[in-house]
PDB file of N, CA and C in Angstrom:
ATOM      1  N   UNK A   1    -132.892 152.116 180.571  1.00  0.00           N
ATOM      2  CA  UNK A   1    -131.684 151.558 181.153  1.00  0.00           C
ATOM      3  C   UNK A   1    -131.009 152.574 182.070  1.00  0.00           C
ATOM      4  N   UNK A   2    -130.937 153.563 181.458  1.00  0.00           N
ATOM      5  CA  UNK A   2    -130.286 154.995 182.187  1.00  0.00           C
ATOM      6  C   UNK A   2    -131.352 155.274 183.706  1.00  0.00           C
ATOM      7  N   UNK A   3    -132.581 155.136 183.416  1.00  0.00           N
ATOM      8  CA  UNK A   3    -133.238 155.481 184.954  1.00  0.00           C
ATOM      9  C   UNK A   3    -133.118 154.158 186.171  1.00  0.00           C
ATOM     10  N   UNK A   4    -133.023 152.585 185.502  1.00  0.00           N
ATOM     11  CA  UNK A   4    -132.515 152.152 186.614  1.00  0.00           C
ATOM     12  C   UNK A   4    -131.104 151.976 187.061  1.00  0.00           C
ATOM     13  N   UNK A   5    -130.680 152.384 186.030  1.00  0.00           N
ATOM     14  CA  UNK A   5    -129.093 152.642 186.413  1.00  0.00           C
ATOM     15  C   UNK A   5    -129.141 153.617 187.837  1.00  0.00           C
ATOM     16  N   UNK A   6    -130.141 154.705 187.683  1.00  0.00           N
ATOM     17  CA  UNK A   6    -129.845 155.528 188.640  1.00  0.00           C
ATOM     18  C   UNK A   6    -130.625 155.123 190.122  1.00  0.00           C
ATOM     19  N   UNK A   7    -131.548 154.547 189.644  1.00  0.00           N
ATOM     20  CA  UNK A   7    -132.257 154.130 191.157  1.00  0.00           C
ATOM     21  C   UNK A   7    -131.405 153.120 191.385  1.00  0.00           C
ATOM     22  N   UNK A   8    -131.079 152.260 190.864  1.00  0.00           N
ATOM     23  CA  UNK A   8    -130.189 151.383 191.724  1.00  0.00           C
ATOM     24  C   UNK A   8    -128.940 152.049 191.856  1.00  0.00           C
ATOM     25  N   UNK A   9    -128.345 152.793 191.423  1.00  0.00           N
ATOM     26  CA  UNK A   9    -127.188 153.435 191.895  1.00  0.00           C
ATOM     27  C   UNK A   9    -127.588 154.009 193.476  1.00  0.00           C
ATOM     28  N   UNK A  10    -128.977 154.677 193.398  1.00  0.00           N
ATOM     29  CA  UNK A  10    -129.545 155.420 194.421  1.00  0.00           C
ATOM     30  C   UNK A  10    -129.807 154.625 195.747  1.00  0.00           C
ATOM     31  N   UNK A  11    -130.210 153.562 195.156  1.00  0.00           N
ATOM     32  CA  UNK A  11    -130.762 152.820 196.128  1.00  0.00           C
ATOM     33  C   UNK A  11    -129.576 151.799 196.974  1.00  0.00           C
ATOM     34  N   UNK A  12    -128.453 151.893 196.246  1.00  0.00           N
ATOM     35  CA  UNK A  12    -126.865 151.561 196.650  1.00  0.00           C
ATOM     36  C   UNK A  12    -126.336 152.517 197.913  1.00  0.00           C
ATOM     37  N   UNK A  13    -126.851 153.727 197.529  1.00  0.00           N
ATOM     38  CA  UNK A  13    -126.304 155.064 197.996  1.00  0.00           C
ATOM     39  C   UNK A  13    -126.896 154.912 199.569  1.00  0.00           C
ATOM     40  N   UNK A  14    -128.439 154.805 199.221  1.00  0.00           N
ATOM     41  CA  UNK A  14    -129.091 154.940 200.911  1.00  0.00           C
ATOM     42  C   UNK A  14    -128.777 153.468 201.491  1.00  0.00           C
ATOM     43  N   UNK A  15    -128.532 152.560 200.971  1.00  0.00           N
ATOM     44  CA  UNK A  15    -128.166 151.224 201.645  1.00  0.00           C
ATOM     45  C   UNK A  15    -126.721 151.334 202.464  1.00  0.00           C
ATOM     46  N   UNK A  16    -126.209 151.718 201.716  1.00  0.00           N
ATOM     47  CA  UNK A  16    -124.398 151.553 202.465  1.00  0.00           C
ATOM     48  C   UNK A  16    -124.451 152.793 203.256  1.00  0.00           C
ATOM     49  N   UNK A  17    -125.067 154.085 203.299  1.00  0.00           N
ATOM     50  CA  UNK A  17    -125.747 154.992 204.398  1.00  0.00           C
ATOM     51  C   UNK A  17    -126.231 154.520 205.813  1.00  0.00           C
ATOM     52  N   UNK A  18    -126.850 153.617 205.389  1.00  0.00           N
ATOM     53  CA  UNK A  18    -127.674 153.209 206.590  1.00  0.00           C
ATOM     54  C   UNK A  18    -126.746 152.099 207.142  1.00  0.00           C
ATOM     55  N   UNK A  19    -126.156 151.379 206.455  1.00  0.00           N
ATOM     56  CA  UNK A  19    -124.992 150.207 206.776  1.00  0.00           C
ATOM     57  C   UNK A  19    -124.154 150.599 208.175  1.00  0.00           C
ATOM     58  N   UNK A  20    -123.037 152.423 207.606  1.00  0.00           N
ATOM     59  CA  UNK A  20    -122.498 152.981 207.680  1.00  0.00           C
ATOM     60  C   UNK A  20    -123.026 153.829 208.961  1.00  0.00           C
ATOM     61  N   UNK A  21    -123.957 154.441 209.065  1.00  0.00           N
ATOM     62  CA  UNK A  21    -124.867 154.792 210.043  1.00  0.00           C
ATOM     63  C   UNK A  21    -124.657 153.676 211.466  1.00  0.00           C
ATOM     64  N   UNK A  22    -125.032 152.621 211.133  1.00  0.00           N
ATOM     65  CA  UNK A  22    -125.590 151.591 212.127  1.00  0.00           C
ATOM     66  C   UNK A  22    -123.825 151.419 212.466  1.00  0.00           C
ATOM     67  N   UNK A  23    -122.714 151.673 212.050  1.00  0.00           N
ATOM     68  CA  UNK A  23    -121.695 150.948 212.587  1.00  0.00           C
ATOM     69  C   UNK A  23    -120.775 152.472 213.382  1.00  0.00           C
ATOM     70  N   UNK A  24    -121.419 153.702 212.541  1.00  0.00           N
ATOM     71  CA  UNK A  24    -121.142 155.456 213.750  1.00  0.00           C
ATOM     72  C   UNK A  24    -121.890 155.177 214.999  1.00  0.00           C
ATOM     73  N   UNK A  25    -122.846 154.576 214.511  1.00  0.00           N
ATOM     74  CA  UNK A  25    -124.006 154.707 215.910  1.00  0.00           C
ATOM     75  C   UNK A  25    -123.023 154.067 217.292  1.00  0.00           C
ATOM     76  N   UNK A  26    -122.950 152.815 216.771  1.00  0.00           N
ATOM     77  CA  UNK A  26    -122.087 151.613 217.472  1.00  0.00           C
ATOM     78  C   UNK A  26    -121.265 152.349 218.154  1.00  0.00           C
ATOM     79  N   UNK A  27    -120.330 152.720 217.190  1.00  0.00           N
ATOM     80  CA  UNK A  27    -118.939 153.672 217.891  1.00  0.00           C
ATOM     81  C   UNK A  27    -119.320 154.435 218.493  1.00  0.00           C
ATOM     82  N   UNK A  28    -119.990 155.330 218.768  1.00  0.00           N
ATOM     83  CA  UNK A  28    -120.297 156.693 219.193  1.00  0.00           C
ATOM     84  C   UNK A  28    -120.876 156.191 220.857  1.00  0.00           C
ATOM     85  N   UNK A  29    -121.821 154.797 220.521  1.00  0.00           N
ATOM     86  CA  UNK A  29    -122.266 154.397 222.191  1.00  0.00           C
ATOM     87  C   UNK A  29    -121.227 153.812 222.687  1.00  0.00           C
ATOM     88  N   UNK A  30    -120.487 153.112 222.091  1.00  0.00           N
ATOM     89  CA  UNK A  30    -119.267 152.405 222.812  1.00  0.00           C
ATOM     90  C   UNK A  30    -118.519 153.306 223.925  1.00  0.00           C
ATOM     91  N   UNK A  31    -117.993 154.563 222.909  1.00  0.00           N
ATOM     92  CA  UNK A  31    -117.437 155.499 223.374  1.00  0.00           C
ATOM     93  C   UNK A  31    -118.237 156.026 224.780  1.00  0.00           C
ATOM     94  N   UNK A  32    -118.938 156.351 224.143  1.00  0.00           N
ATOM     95  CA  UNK A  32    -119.995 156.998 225.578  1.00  0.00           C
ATOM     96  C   UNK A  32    -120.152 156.240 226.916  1.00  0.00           C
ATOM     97  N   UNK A  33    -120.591 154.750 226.604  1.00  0.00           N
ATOM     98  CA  UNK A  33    -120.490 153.782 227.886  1.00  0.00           C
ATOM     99  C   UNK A  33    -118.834 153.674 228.439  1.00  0.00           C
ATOM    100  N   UNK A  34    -117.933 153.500 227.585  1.00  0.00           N
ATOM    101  CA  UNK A  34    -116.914 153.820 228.268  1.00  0.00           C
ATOM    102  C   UNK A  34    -116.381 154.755 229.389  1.00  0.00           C
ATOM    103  N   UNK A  35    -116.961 156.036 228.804  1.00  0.00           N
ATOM    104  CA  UNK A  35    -116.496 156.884 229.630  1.00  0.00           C
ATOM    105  C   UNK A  35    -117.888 157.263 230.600  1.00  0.00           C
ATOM    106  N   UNK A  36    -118.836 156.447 230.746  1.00  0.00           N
ATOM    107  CA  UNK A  36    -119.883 156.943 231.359  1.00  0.00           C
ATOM    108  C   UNK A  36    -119.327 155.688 232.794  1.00  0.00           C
ATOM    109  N   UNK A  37    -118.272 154.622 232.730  1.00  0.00           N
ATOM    110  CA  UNK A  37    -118.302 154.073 233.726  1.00  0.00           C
ATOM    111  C   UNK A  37    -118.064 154.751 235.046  1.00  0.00           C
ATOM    112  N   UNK A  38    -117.957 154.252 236.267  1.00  0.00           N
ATOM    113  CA  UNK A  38    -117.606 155.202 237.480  1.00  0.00           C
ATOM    114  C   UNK A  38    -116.032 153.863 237.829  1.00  0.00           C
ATOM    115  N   UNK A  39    -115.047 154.265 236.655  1.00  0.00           N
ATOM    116  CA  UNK A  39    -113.843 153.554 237.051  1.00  0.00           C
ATOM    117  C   UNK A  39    -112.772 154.805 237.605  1.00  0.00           C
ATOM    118  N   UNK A  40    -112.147 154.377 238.633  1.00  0.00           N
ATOM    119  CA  UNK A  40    -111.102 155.066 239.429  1.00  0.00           C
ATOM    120  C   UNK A  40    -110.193 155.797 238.389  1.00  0.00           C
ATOM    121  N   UNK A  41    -110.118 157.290 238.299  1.00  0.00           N
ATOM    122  CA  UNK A  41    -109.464 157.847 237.795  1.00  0.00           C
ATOM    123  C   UNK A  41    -109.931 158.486 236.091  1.00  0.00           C
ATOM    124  N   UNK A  42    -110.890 158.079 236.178  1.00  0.00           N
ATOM    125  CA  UNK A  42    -111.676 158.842 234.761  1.00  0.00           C
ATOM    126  C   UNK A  42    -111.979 159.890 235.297  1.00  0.00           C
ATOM    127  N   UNK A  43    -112.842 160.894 234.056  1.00  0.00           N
ATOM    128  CA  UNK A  43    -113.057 162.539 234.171  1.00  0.00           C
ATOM    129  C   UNK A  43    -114.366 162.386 235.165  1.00  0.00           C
ATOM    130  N   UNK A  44    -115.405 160.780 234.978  1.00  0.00           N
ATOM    131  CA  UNK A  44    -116.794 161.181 235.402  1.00  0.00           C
ATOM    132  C   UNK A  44    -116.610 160.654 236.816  1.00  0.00           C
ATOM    133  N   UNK A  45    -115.590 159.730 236.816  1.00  0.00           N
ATOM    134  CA  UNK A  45    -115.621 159.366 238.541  1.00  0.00           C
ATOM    135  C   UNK A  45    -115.054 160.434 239.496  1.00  0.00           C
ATOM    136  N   UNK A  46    -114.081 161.373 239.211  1.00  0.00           N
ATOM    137  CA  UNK A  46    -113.741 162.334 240.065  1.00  0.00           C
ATOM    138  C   UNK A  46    -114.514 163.288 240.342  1.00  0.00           C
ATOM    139  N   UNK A  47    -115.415 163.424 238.995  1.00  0.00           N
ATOM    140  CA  UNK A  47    -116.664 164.760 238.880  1.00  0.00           C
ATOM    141  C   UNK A  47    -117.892 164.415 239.764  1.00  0.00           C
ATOM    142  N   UNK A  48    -117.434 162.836 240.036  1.00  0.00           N
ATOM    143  CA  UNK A  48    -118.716 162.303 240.741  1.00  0.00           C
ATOM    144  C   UNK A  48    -118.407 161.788 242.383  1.00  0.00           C
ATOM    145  N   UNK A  49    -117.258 161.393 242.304  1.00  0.00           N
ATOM    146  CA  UNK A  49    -116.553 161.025 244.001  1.00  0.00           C
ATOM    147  C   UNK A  49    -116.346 162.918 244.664  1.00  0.00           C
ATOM    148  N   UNK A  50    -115.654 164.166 243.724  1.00  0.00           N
ATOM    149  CA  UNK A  50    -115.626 165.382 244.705  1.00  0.00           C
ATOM    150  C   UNK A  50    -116.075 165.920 243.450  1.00  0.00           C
ATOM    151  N   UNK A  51    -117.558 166.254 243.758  1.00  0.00           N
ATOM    152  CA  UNK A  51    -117.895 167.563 242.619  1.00  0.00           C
ATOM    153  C   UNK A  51    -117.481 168.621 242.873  1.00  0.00           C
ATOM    154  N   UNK A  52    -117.057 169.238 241.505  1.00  0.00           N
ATOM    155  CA  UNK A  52    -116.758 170.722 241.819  1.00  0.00           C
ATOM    156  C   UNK A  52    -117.798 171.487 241.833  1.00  0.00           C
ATOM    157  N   UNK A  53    -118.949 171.106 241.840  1.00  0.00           N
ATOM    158  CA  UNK A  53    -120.299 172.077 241.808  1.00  0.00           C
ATOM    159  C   UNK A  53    -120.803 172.332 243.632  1.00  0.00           C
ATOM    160  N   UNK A  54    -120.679 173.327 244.144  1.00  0.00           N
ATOM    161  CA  UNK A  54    -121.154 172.993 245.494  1.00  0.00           C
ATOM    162  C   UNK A  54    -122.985 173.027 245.505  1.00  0.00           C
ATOM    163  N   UNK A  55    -123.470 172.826 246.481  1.00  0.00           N
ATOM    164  CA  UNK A  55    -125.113 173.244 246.384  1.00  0.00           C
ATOM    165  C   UNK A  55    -125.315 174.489 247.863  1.00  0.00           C
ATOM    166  N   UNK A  56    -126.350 175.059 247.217  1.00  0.00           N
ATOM    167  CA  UNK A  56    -126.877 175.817 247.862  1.00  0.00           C
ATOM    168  C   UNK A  56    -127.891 176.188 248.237  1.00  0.00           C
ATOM    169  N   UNK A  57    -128.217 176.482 249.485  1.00  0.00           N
ATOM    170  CA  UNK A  57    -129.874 176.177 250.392  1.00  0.00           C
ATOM    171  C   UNK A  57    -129.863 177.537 250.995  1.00  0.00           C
ATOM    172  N   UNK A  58    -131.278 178.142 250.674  1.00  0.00           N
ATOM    173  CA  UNK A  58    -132.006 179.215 251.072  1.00  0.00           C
ATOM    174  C   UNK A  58    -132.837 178.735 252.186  1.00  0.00           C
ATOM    175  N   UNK A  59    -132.493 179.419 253.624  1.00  0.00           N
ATOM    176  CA  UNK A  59    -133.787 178.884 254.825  1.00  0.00           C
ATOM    177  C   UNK A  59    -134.482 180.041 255.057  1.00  0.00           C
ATOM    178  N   UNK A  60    -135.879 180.335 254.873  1.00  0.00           N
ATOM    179  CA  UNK A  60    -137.167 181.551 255.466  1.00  0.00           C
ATOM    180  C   UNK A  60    -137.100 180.990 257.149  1.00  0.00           C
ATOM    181  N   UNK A  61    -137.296 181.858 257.498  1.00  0.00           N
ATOM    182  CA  UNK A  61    -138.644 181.414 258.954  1.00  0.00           C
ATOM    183  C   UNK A  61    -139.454 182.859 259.038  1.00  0.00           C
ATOM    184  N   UNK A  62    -140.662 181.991 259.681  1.00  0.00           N
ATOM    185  CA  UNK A  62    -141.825 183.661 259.904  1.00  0.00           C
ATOM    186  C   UNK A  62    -142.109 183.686 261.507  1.00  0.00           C
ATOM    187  N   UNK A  63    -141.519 184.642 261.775  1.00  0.00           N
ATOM    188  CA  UNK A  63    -141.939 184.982 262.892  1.00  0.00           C
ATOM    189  C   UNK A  63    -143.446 185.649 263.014  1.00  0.00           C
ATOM    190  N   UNK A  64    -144.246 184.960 263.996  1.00  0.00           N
ATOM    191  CA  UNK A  64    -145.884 185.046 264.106  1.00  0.00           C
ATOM    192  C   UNK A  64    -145.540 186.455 265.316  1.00  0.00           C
ATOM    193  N   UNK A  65    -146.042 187.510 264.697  1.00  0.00           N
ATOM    194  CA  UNK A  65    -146.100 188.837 265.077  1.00  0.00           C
ATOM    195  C   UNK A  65    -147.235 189.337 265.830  1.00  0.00           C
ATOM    196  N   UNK A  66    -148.108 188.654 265.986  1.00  0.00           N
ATOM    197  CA  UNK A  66    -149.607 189.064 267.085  1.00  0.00           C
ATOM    198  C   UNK A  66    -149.798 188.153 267.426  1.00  0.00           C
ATOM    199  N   UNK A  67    -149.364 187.116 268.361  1.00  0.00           N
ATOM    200  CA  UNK A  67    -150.316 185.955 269.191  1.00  0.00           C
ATOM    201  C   UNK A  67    -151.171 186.261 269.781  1.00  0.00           C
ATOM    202  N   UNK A  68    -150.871 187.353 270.515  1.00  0.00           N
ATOM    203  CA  UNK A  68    -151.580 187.427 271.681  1.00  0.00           C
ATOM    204  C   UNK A  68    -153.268 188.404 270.964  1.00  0.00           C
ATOM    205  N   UNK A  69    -153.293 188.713 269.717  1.00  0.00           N
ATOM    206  CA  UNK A  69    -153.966 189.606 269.189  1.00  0.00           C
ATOM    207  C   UNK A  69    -155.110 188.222 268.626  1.00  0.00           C
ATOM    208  N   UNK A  70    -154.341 187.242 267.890  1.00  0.00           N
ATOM    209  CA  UNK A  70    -154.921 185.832 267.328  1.00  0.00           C
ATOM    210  C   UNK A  70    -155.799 185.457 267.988  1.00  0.00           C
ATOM    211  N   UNK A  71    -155.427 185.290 269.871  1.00  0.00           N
ATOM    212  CA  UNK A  71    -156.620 184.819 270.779  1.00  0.00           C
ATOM    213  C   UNK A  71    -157.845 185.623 270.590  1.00  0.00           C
ATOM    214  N   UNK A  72    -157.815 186.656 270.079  1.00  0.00           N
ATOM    215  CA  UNK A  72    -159.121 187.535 270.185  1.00  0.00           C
ATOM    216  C   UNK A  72    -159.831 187.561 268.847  1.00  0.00           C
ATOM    217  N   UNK A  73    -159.113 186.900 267.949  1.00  0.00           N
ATOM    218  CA  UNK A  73    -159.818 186.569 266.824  1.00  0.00           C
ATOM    219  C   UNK A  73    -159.656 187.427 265.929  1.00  0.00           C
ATOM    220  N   UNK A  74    -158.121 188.335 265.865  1.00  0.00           N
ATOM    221  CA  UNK A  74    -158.095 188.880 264.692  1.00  0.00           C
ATOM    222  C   UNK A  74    -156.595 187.674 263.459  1.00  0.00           C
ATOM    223  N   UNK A  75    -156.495 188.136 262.181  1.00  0.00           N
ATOM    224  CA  UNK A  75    -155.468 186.458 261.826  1.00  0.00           C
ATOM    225  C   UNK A  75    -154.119 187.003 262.028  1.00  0.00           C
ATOM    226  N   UNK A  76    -154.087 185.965 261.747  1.00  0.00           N
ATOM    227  CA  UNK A  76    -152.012 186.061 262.495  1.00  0.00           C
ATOM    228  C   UNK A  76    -151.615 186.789 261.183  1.00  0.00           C
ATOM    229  N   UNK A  77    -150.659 187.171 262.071  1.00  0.00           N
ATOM    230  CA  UNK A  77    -149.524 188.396 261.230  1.00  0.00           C
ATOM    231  C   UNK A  77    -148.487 187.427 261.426  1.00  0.00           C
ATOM    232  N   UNK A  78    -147.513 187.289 260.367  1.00  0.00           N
ATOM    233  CA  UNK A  78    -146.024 186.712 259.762  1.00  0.00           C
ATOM    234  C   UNK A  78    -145.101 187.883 259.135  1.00  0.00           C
ATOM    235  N   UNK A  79    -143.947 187.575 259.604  1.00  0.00           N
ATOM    236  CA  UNK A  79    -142.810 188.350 258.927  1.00  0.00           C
ATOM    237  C   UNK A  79    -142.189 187.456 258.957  1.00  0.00           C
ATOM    238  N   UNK A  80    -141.827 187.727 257.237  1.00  0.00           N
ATOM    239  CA  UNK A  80    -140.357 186.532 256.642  1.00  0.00           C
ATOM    240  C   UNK A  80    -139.400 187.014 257.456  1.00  0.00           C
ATOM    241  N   UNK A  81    -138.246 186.341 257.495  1.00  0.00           N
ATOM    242  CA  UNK A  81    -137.105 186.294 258.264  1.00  0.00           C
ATOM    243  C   UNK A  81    -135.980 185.690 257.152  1.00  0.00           C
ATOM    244  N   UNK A  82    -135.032 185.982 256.994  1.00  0.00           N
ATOM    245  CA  UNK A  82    -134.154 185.531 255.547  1.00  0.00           C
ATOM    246  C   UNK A  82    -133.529 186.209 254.201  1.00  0.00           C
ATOM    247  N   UNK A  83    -133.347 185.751 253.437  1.00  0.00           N
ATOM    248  CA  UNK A  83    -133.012 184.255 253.614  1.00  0.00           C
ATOM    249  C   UNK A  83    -131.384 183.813 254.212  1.00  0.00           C
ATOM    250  N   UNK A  84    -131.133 182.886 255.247  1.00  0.00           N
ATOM    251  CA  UNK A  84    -129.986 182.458 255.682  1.00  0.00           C
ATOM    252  C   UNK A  84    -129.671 181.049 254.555  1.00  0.00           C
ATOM    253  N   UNK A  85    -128.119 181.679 254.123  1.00  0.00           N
ATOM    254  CA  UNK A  85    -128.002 181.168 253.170  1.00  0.00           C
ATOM    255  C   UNK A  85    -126.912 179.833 253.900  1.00  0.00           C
ATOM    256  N   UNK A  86    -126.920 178.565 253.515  1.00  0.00           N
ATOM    257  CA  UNK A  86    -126.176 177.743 253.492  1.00  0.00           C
ATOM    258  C   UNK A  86    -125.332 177.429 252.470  1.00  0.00           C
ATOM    259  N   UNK A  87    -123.963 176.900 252.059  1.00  0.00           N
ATOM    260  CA  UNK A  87    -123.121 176.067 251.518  1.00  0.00           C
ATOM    261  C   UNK A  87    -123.005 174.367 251.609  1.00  0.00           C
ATOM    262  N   UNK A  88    -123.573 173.661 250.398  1.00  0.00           N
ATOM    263  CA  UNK A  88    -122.989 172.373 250.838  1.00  0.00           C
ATOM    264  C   UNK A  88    -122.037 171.823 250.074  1.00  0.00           C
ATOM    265  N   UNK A  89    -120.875 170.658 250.648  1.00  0.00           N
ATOM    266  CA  UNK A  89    -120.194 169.947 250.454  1.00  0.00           C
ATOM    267  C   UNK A  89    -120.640 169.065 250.519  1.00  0.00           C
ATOM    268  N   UNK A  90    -120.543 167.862 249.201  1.00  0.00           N
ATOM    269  CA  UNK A  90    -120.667 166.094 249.276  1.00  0.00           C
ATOM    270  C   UNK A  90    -119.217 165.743 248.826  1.00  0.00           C
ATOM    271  N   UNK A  91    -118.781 164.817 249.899  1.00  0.00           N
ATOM    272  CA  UNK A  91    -117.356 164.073 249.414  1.00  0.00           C
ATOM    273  C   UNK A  91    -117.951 162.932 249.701  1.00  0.00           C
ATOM    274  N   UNK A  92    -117.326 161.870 248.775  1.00  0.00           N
ATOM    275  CA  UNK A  92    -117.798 159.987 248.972  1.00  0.00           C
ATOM    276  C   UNK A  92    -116.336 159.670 249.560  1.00  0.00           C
ATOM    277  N   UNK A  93    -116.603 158.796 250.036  1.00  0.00           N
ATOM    278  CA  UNK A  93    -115.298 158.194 251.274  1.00  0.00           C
ATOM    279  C   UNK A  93    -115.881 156.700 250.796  1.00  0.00           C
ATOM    280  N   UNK A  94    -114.529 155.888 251.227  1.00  0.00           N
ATOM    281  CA  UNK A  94    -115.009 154.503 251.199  1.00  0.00           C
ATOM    282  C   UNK A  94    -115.336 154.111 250.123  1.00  0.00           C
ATOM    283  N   UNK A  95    -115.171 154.467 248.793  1.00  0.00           N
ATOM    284  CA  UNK A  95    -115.470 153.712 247.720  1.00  0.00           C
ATOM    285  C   UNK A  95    -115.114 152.499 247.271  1.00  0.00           C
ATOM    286  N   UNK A  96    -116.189 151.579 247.282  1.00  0.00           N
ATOM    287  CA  UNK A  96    -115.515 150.071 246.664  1.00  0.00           C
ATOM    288  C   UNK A  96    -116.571 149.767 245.871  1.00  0.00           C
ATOM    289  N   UNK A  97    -115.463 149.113 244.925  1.00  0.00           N
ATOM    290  CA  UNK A  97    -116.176 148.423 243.767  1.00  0.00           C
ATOM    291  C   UNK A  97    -116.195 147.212 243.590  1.00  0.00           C
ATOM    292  N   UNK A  98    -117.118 145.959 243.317  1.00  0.00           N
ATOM    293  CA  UNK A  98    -117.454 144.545 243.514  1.00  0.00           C
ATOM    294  C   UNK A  98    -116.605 144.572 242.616  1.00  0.00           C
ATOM    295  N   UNK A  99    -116.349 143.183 242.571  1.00  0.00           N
ATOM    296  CA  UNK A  99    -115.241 142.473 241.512  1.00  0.00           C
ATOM    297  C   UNK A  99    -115.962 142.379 239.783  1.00  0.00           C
ATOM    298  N   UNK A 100    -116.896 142.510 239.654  1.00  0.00           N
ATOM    299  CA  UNK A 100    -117.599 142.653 238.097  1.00  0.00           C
ATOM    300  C   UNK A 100    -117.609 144.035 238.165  1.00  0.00           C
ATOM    301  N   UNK A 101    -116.892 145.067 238.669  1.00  0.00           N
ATOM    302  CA  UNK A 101    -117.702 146.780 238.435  1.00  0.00           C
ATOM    303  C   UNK A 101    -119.131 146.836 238.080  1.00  0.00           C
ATOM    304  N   UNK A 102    -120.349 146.126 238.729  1.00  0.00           N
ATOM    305  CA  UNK A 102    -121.265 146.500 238.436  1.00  0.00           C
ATOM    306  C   UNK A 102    -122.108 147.166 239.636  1.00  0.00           C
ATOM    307  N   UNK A 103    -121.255 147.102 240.946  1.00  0.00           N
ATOM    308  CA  UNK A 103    -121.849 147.756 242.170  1.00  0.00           C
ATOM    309  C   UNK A 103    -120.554 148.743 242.692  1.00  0.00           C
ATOM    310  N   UNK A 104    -120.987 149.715 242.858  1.00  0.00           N
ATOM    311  CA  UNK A 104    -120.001 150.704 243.615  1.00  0.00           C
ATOM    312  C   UNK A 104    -121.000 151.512 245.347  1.00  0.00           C
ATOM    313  N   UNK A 105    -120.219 150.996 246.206  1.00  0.00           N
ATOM    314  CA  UNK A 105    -120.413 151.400 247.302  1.00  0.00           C
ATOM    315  C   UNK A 105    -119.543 152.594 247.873  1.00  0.00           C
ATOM    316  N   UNK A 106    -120.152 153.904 248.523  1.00  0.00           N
ATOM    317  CA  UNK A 106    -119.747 154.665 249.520  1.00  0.00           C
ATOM    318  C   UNK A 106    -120.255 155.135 250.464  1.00  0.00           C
ATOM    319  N   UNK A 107    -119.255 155.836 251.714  1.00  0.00           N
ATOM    320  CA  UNK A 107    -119.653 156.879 252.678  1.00  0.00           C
ATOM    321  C   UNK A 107    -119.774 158.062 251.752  1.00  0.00           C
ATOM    322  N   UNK A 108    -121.054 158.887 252.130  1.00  0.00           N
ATOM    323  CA  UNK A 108    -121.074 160.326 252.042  1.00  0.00           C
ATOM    324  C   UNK A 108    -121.043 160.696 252.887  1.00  0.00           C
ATOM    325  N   UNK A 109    -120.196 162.152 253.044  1.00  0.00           N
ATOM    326  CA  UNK A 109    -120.275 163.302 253.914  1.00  0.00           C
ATOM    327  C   UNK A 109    -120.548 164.183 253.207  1.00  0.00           C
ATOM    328  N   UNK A 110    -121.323 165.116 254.650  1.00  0.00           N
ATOM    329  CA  UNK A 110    -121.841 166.718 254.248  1.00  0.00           C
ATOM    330  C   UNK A 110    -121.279 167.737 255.094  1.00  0.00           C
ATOM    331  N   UNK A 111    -121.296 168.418 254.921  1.00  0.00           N
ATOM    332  CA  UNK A 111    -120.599 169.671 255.005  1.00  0.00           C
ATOM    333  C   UNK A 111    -121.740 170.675 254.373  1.00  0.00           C
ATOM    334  N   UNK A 112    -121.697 171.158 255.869  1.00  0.00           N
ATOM    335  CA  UNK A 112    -122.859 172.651 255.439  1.00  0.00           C
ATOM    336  C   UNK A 112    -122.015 174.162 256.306  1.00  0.00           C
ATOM    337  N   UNK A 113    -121.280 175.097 255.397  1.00  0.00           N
ATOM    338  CA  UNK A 113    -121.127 176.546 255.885  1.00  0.00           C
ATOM    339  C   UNK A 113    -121.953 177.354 256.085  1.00  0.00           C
ATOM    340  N   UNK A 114    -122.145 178.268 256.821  1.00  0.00           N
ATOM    341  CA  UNK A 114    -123.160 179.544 256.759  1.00  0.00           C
ATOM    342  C   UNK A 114    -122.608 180.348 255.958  1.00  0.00           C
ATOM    343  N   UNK A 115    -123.059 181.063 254.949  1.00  0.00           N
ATOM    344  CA  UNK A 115    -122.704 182.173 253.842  1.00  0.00           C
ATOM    345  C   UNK A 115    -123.436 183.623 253.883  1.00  0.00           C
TER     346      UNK A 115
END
């Protein structure tokens, strides 16, 4: 009597676990899709209309150092040149959102500094 007392006590235990589980889970995505929308004035739409992360681009070029040596059949000589570093900016302009929020349209601009 005493051992199914305990498996079914046990087996009470992992049931309302898993019950309990399935209704954190729930909450926890709710939460998340909420704030994963791109609605005007949340943390992810501003992080996503002006990131504060800028990007940055490395340009090489090789200047071919013997042409005139190449015609005679010895191989080309290259020297890197670099790296010239760029800065970019993305801002979205023009954002609209369809009347269901399930399409969001913008202008991007770029913006590239020399650094």
């Amino acid at each position: 009597a005493v051992s199914f007392l305990m498996v079914a006590g046990g087996l009470s235990i992992i049931a309302l676990a898993g019950i309990s589980m399935g209704y954190v889970n729930k909450a926890i995505a709710q939460s998340v899709a909420s704030q994963m929308k791109l609605k005007n004035g949340s943390l992810l739409y501003n992080q996503w209309a002006a990131p504060e992360i800028d990007l940055y681009h490395d340009y090489y070029f090789f200047n071919w150092t013997n042409p005139g040596e190449f015609l005679y059949g010895q191989k080309p000589s290259f020297v890197a040149v670099g790296p010239y570093k760029f800065r970019e900016v993305r801002i979205k302009e023009e954002i609209k959102h369809s009347e269901d929020e399930c399409l969001v349209t913008y202008r991007q601009k770029k913006f590239y500094t020399f650094d």
